[in-house]
Protein backbone atom coordinates (compact mmCIF):
# COMPACT_ATOMS: atom_id res chain seq x y z
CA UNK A 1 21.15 81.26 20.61
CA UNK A 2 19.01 81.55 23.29
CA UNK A 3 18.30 85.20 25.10
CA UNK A 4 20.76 86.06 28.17
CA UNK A 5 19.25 83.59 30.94
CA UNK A 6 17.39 85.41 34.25
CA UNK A 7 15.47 84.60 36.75
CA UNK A 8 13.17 86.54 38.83
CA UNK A 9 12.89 84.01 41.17
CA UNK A 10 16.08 83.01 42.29
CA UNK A 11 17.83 86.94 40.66
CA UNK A 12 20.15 84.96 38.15
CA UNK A 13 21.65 87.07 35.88
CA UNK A 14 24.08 84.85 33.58
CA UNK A 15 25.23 88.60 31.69
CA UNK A 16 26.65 88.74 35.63
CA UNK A 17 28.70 85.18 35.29
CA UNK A 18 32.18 85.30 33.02
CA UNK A 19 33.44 81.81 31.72
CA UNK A 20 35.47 80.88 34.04
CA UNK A 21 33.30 82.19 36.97
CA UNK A 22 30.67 79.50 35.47
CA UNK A 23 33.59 76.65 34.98
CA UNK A 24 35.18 76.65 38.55
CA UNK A 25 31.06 77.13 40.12
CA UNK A 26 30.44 74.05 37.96
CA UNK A 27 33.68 72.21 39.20
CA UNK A 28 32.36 73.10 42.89
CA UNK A 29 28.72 72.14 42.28
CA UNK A 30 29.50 69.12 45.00
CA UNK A 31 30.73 71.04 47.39
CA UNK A 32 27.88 73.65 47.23
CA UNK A 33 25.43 71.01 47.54
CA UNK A 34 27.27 69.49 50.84
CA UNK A 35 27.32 73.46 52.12
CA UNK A 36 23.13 73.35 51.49
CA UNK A 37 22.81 69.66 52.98
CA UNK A 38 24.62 70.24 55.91
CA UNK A 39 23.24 68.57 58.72
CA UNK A 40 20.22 67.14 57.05
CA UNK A 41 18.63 64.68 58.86
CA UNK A 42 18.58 61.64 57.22
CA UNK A 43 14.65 60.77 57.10
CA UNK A 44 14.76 64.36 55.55
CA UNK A 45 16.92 63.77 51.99
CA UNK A 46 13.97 61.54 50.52
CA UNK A 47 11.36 63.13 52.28
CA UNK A 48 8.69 65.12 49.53
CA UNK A 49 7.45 68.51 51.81
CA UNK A 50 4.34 67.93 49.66
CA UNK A 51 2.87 65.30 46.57
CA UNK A 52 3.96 67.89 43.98
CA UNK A 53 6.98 68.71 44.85
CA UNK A 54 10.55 66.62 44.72
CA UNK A 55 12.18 65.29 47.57
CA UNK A 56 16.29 66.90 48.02
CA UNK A 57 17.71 64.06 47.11
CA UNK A 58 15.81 64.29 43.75
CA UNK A 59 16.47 67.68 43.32
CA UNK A 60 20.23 66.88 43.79
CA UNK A 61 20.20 63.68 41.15
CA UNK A 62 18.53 66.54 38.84
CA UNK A 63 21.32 68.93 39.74
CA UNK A 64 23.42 66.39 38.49
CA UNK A 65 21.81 65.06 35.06
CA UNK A 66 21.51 68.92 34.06
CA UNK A 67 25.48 69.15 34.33
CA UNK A 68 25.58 65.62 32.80
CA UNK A 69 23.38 66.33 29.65
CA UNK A 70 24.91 69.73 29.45
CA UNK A 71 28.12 68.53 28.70
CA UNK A 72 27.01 65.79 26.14
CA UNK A 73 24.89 67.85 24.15
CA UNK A 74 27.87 70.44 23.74
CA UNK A 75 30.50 67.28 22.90
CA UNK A 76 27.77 66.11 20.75
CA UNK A 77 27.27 69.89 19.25
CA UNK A 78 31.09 70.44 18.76
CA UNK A 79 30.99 66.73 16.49
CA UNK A 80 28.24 68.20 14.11
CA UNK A 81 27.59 71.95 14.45
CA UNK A 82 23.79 72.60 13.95
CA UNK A 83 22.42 69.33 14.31
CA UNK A 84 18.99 68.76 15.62
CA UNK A 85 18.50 67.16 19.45
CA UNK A 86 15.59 65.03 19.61
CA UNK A 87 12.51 66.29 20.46
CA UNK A 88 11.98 64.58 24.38
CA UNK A 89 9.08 65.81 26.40
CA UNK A 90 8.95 66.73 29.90
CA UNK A 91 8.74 63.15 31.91
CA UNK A 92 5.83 62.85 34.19
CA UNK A 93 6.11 63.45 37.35
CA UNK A 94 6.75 59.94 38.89
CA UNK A 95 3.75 59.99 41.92
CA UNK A 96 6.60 57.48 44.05
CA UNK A 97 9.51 58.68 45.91
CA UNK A 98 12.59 58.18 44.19
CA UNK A 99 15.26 57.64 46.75
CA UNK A 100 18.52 58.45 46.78
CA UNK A 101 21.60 57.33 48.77
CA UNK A 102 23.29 60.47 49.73
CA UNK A 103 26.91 59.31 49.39
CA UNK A 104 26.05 57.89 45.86
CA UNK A 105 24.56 61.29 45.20
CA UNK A 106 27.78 63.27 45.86
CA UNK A 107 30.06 60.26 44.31
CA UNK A 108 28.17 61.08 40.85
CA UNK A 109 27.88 64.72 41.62
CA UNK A 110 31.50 65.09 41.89
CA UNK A 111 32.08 62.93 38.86
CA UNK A 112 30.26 65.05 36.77
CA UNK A 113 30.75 68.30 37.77
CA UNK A 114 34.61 67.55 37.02
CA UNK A 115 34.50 66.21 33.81
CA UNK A 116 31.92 69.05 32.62
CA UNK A 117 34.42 71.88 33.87
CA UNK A 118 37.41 70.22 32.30
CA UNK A 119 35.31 69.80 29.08
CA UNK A 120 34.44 73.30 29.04
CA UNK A 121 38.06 74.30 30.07
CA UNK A 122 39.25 73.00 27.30
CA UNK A 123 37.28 74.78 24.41
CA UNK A 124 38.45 77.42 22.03
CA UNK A 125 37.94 80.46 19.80
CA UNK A 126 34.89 78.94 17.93
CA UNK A 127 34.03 75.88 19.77
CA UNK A 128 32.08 77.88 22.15
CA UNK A 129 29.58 79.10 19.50
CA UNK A 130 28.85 75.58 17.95
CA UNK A 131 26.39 73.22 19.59
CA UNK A 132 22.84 71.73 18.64
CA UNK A 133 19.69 72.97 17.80
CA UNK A 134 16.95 72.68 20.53
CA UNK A 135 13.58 73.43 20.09
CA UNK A 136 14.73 76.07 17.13
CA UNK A 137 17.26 77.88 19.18
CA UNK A 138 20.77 77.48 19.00
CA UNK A 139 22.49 75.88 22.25
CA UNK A 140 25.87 76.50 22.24
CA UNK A 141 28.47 75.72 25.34
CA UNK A 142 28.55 79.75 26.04
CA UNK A 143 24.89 79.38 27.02
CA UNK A 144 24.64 75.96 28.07
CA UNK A 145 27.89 76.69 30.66
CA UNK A 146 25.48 79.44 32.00
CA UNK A 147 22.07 77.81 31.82
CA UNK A 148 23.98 74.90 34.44
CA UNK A 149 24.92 77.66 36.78
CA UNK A 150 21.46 78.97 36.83
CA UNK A 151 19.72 74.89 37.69
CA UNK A 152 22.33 74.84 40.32
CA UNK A 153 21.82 78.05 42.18
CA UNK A 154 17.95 77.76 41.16
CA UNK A 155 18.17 74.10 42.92
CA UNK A 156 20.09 75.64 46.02
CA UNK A 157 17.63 77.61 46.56
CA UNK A 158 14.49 74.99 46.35
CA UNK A 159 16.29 72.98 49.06
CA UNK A 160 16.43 75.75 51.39
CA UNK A 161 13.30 76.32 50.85
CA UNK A 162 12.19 72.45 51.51
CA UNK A 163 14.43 71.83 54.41
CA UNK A 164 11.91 75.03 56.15
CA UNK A 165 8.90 73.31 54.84
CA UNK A 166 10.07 70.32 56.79
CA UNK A 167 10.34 71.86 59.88
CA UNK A 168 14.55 71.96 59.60
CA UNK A 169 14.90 75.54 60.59
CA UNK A 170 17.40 78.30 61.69
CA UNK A 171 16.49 81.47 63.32
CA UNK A 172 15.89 84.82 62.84
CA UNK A 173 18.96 85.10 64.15
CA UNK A 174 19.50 89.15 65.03
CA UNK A 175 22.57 91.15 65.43
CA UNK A 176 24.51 94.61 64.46
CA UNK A 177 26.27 95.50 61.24
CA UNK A 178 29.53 96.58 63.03
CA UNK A 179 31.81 97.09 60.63
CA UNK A 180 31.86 97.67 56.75
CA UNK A 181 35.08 97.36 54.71
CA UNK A 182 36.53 97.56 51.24
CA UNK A 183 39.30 97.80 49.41
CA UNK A 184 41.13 98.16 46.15
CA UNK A 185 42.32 94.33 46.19
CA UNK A 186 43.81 92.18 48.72
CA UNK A 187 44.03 92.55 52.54
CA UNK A 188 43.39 94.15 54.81
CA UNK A 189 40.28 96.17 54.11
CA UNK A 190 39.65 99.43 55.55
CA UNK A 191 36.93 100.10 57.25
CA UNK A 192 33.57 102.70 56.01
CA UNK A 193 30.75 104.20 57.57
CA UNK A 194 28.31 102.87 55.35
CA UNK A 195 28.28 101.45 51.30
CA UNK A 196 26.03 100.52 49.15
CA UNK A 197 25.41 96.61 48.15
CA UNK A 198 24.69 96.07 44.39
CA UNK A 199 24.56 93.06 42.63
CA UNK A 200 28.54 92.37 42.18
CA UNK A 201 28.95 93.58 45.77
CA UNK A 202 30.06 96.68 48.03
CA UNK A 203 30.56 99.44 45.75
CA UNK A 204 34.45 100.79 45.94
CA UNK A 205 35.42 96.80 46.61
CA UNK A 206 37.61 94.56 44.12
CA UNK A 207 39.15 91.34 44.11
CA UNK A 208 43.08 91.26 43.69
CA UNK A 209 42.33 88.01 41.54
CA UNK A 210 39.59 86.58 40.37
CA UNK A 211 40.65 82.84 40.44
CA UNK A 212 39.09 82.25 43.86
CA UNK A 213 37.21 84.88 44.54
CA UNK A 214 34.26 87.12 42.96
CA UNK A 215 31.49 84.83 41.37
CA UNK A 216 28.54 85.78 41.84
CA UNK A 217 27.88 83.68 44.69
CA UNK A 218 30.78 85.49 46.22
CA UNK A 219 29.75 88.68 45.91
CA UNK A 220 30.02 89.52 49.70
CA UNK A 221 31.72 88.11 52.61
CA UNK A 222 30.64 88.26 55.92
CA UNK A 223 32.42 87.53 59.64
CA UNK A 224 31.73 87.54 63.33
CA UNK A 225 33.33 90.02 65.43
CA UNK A 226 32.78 87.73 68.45
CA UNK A 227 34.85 85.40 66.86
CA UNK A 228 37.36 87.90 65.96
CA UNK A 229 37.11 88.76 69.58
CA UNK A 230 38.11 85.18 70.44
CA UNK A 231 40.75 84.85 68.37
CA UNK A 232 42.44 88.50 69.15
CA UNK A 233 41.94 87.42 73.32
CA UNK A 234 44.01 83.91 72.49
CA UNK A 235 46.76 86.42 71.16
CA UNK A 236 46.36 86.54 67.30
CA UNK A 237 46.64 89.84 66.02
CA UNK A 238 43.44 89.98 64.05
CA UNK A 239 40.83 92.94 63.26
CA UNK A 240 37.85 93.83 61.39
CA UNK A 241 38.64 93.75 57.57
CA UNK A 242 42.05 91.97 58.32
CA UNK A 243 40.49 88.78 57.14
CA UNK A 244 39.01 90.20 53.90
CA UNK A 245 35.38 90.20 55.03
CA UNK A 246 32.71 93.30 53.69
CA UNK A 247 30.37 92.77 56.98
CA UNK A 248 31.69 92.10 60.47
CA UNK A 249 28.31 91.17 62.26
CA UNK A 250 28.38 91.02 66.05
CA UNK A 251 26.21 89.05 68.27
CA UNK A 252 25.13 86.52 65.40
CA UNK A 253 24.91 83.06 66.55
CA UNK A 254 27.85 81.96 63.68
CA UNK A 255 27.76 78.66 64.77
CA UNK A 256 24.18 78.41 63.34
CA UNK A 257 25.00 79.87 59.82
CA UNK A 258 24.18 77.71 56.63
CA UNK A 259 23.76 78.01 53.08
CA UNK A 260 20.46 78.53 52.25
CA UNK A 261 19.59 81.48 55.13
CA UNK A 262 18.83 84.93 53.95
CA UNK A 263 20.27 87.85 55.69
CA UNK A 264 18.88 91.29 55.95
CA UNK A 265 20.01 94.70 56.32
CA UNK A 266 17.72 97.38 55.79
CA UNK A 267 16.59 96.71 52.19
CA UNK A 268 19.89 94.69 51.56
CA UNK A 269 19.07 91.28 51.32
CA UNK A 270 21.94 88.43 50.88
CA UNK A 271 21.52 85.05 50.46
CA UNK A 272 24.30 82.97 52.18
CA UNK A 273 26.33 80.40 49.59
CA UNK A 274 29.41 78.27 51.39
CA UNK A 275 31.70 79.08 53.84
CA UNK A 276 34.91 80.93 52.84
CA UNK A 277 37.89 78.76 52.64
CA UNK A 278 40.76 80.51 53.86
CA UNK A 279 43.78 81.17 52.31
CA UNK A 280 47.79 81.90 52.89
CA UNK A 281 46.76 85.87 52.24
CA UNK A 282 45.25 86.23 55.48
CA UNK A 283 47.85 83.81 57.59
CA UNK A 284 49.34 87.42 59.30
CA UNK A 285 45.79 87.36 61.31
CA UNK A 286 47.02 84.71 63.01
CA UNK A 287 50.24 84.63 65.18
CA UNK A 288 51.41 80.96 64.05
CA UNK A 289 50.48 81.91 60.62
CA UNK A 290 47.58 79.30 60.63
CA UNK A 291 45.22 80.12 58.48
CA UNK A 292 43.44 76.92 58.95
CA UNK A 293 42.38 78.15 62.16
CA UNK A 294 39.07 79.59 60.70
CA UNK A 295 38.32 76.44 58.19
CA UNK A 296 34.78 75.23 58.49
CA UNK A 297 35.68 71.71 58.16
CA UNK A 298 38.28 71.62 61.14
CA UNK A 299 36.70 74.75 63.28
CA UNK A 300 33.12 74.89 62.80
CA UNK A 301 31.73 78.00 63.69
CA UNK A 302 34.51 80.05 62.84
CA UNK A 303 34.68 80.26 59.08
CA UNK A 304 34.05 83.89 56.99
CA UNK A 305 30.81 83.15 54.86
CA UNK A 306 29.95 83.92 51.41
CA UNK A 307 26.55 85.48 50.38
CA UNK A 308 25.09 86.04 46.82
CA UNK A 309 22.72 89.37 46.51
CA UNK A 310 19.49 89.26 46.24
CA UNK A 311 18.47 93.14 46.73
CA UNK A 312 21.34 95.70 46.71
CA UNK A 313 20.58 99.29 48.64
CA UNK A 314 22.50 101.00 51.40
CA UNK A 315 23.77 100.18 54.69
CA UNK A 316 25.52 101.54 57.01
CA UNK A 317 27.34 100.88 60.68
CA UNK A 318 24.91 99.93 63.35
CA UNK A 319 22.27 98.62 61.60
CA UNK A 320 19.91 95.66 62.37
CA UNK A 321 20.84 92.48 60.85
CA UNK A 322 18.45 89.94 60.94
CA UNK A 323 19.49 86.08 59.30
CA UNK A 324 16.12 83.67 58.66
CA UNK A 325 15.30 80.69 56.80
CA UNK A 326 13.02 82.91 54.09
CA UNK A 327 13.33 85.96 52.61
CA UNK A 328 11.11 88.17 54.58
């Protein structure tokens, strides 16, 4: 088969990525494109920042047919082990537009991104190791469930990048690393001085179970603790850490957080993924037991975030944070 799959440009590492960390990233490839999109203007989705370069709504309908084509090649692989794909060339680059309707976009998206993860649920022993030849090389469902992660987060990070060229930007946003905490697994985390960030996350810092939480995209989670602030003055009996967070930030404009923005500490440099959905675990923050209080969807600008890592090194309490639209 093909060699593990990396990327210097967008640091994927699929040696980094288990099965079913790839399966339920594929299952949520919709939702991680709505994160990315979120309040995109609507001249903006089929909108080229320059004559080489797709539009996001193109970029999304490619998302889409490289979980689509995954997924047939590997049924197709499975049916006859070893058989040849036909040899198609790259297609031109069409010089018109192709527009795209957003909610058609996510309708398909959605579509696909299901039936690939069930498909790839579903396989056994052997079946991952069978697929099609491609250009020589082997392409089996335990790279092709891999090589879809890597478009997607690859793709992520190309809209980001056009939504700045378009003039759709956010920040630098500055604050203060005010508190770092870890923990064995589960909540609370205690809080540390200062940690080091590697790829996977804060040293010293698990996940009690992995069926939500630790993908790669997940590696770090992040909070404000002026909204902590807000929520303890209403009466809820929340802290630093209490939620599950790594990085309580303070004086971050949280309301203005989306995917796509790069935050750095120091050398640290994290690249923000989705908002974290909250869960029953951390229902004690909250003195009805409402967990739902910090959902992005019903209370924008209260929601922990997720962040991917870009460049791991050392932090520590007080530092500078600074959040941007590009790496800097």
């Amino acid at each position: 088969p093909p060699p593990n799959e990396t990327c210097a440009d967008c640091v994927f590492d699929a040696s980094r990525w288990t099965r079913q960390d790839a399966i339920r990233t594929i299952d949520n490839a919709a939702g991680l494109v709505r994160y990315a999109t979120e309040g995109l203007a609507a001249d903006h989705w089929n909108t080229r920042p320059a004559a080489d370069t797709w539009s996001i709504g193109e970029y999304v309908n490619h998302v889409r047919e490289v979980i689509e084509l995954n997924r047939i090649g590997c049924e197709l692989g499975l049916a006859e082990p070893g058989m040849a794909a036909p040899v198609v060339g790259e297609p031109p680059f069409a010089p018109e537009v192709t527009t795209h309707d957003p909610a058609v976009l996510f309708d398909h998206l959605e579509t696909q991104g299901d039936r690939a993860a069930r498909f790839f649920a579903a396989l056994e022993g052997e079946d991952w190791d069978r697929g099609m030849v491609v250009q020589g090389d082997l392409w089996p469902p335990a790279y092709a469930i891999t090589h879809v992660c890597h478009d997607l987060f690859h793709h992520l990070a190309d809209i980001a990048d056009i939504r700045v060229r378009l003039g759709d930007t956010v920040g630098p946003l500055e604050g203060t690393l005010e508190s770092i905490n870890v923990s064995g697994g589960g909540v609370p985390k205690s809080t540390v001085t200062a940690a080091t960030v590697g790829p996977s996350g804060l040293d010293g810092d698990r996940q009690a179970t992995r069926r939500h939480h630790g993908r790669p995209w997940q590696a770090v989670s992040l909070w404000s603790a002026d909204v902590i602030d807000s929520l303890a003055a209403d009466g809820h009996p929340v802290a630093a850490g209490a939620a599950g967070e790594n990085l309580t930030l303070r004086d971050v404009e949280w309301r203005r957080l989306r995917a796509g923005l790069v935050l750095s500490i120091g050398e640290v440099r994290l690249r923000l993924s989705s908002p974290a959905a909250p869960c029953t675990k951390v229902s004690g923050c909250f003195s009805d037991r409402d967990h739902t209080r910090i959902a992005h969807d019903l209370h924008p600008g209260t929601a922990r975030w997720y962040a991917s890592v870009l460049a791991g090194g050392d932090i520590a309490v007080g530092d500078v944070v600074t959040i941007g639209p590009v790496e800097s």
